[in-house]
C-alpha atoms as a PDB file:
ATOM      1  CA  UNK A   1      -1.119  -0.066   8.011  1.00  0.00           C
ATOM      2  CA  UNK A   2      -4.139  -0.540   6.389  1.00  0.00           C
ATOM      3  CA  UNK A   3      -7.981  -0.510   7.276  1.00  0.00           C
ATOM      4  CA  UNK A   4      -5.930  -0.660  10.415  1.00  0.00           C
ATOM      5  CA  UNK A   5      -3.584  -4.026  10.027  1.00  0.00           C
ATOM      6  CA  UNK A   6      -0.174  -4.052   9.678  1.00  0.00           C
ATOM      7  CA  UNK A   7       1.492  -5.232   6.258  1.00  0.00           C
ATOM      8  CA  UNK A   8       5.099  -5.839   6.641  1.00  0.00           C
ATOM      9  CA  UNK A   9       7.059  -4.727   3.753  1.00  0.00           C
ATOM     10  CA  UNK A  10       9.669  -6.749   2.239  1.00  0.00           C
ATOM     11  CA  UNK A  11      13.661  -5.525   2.364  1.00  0.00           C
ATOM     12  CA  UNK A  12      14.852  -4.513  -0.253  1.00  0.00           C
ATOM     13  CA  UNK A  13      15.915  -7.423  -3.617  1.00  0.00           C
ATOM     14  CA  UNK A  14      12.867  -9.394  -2.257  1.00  0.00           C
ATOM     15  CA  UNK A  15       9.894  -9.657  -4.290  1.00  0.00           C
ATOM     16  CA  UNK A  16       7.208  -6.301  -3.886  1.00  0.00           C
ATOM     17  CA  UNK A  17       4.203  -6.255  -1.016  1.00  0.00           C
ATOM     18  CA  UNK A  18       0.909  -6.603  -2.930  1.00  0.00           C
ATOM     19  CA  UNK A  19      -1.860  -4.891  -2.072  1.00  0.00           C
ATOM     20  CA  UNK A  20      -5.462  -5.684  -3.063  1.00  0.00           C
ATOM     21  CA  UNK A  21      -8.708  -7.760  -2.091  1.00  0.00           C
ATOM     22  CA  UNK A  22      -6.720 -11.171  -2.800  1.00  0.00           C
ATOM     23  CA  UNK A  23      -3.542 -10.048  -2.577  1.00  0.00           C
ATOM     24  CA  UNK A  24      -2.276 -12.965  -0.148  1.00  0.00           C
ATOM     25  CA  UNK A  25       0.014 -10.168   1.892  1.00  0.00           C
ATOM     26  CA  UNK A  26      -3.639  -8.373   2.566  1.00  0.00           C
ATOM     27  CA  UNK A  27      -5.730 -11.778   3.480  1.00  0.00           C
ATOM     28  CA  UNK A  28      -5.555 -10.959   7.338  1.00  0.00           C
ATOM     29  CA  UNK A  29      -7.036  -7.523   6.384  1.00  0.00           C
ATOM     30  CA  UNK A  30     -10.650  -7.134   7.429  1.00  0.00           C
ATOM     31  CA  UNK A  31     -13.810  -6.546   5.151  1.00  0.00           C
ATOM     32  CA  UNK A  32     -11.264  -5.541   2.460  1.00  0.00           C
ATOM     33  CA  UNK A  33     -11.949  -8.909   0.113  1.00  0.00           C
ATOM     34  CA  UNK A  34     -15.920  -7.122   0.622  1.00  0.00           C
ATOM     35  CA  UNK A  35     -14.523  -3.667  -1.197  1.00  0.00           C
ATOM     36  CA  UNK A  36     -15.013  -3.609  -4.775  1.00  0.00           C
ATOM     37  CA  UNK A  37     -13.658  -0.465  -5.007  1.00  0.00           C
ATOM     38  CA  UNK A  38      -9.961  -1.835  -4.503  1.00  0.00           C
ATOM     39  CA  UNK A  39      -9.335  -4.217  -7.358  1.00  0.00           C
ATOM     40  CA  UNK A  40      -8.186  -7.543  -6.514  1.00  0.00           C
ATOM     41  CA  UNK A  41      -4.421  -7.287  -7.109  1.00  0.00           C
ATOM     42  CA  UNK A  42      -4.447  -2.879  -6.721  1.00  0.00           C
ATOM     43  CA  UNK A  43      -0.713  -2.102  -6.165  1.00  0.00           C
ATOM     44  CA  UNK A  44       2.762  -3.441  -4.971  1.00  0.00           C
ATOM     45  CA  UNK A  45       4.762  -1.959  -2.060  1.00  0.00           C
ATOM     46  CA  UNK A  46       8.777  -2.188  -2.740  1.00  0.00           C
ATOM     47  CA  UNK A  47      11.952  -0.825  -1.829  1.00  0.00           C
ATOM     48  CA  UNK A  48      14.769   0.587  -4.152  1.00  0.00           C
ATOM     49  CA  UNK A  49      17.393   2.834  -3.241  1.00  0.00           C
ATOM     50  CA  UNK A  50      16.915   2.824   0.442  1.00  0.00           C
ATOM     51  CA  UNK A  51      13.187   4.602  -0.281  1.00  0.00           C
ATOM     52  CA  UNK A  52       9.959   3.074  -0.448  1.00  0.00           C
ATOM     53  CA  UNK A  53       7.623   3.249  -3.358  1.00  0.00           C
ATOM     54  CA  UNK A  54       4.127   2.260  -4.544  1.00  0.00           C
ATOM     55  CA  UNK A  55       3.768   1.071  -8.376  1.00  0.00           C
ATOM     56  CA  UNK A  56       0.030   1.082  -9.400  1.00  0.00           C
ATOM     57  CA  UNK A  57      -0.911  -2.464 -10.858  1.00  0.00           C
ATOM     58  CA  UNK A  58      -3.406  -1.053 -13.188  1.00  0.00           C
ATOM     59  CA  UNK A  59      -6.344  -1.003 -10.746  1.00  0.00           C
ATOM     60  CA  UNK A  60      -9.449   0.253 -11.995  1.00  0.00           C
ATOM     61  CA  UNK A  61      -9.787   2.911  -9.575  1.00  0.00           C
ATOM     62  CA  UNK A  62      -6.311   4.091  -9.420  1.00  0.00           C
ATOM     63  CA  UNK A  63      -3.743   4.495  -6.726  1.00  0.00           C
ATOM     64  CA  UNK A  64      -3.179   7.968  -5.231  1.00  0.00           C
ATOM     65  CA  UNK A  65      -0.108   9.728  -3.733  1.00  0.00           C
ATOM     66  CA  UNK A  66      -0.785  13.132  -1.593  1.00  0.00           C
ATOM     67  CA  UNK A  67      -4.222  13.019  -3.466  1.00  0.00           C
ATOM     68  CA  UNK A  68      -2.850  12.338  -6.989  1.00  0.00           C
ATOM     69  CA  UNK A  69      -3.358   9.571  -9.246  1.00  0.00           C
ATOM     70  CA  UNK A  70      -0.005   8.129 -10.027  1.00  0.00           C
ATOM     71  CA  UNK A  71       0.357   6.145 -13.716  1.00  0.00           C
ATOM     72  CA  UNK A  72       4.068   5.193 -12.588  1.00  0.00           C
ATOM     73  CA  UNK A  73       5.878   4.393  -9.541  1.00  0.00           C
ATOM     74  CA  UNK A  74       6.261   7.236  -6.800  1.00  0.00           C
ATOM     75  CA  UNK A  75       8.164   7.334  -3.767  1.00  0.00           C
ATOM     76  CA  UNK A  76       6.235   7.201  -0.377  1.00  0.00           C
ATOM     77  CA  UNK A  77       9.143   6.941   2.466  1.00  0.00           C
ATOM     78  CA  UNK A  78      11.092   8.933   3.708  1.00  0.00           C
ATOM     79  CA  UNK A  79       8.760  11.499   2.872  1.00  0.00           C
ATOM     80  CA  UNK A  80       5.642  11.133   4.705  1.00  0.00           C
ATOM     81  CA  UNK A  81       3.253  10.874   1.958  1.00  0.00           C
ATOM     82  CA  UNK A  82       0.309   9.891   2.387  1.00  0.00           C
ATOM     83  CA  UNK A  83      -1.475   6.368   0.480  1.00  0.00           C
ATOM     84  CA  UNK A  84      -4.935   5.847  -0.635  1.00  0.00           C
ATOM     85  CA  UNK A  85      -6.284   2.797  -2.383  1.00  0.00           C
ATOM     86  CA  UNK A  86      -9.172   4.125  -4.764  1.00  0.00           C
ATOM     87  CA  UNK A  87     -10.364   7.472  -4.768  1.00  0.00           C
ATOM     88  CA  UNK A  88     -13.958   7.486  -3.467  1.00  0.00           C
ATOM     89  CA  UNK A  89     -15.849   7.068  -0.111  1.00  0.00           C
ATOM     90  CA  UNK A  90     -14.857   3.521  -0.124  1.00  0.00           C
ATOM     91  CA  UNK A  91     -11.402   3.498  -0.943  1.00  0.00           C
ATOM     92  CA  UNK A  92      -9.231   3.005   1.480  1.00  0.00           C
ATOM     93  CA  UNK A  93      -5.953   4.632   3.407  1.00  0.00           C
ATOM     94  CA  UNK A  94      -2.727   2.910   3.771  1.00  0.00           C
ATOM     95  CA  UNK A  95      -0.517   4.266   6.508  1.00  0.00           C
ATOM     96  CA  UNK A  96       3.549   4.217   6.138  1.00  0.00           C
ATOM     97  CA  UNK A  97       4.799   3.264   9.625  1.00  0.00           C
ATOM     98  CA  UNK A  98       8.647   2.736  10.773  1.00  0.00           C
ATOM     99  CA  UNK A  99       8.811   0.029  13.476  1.00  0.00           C
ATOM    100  CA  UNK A 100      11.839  -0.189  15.622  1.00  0.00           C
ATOM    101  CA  UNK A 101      13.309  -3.515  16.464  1.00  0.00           C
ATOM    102  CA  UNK A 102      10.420  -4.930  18.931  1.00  0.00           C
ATOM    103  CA  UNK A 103       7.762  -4.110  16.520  1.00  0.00           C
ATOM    104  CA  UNK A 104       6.597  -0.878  18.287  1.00  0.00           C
ATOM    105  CA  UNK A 105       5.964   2.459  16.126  1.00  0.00           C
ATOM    106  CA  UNK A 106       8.761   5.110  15.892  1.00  0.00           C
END
């Protein structure tokens, strides 16, 4: 979830979920295209191993895990770790949530 709209991320051996201002999986995302602090294609969402994982795409202000900047990929699910897009006032959270089968939070 982010700035409260779900992004769907793809199974695993499909290609990664982008994230960023014109990242076309984040172009039903409001006001984020207006955030210059998250660069335009930030980071990528993917699955390997039956975990999920976040691989910064060298955006300018960094992609943070539990409040660290990460400079290679790092595992988000299971786990409960938490996401952040840019590490300022503007930046902007990304929550991890498991859906059952209808679509509804677990």
């Amino acid at each position: 979830m982010l700035a409260g709209a779900l992004i769907p991320v793809r199974g695993a051996g499909q290609d990664p979920t982008r994230l960023g201002r014109e990242a076309p999986d984040c172009a039903h995302v409001p006001g984020l295209a207006a955030l210059d602090q998250v660069s335009r294609a930030h980071a990528e969402l993917y699955w390997h191993a039956g975990r999920l994982y976040v691989a910064d795409t060298d955006s300018v202000n960094g992609t943070y895990v539990d409040g660290l900047r990460i400079s290679r990929p790092a595992q988000l699910w299971p786990g409960g770790h938490r996401l952040r897009l840019a590490d300022d006032p503007e930046g902007v959270d990304v929550t991890v949530v498991e859906l059952d089968e209808y679509g509804a939070p677990l």
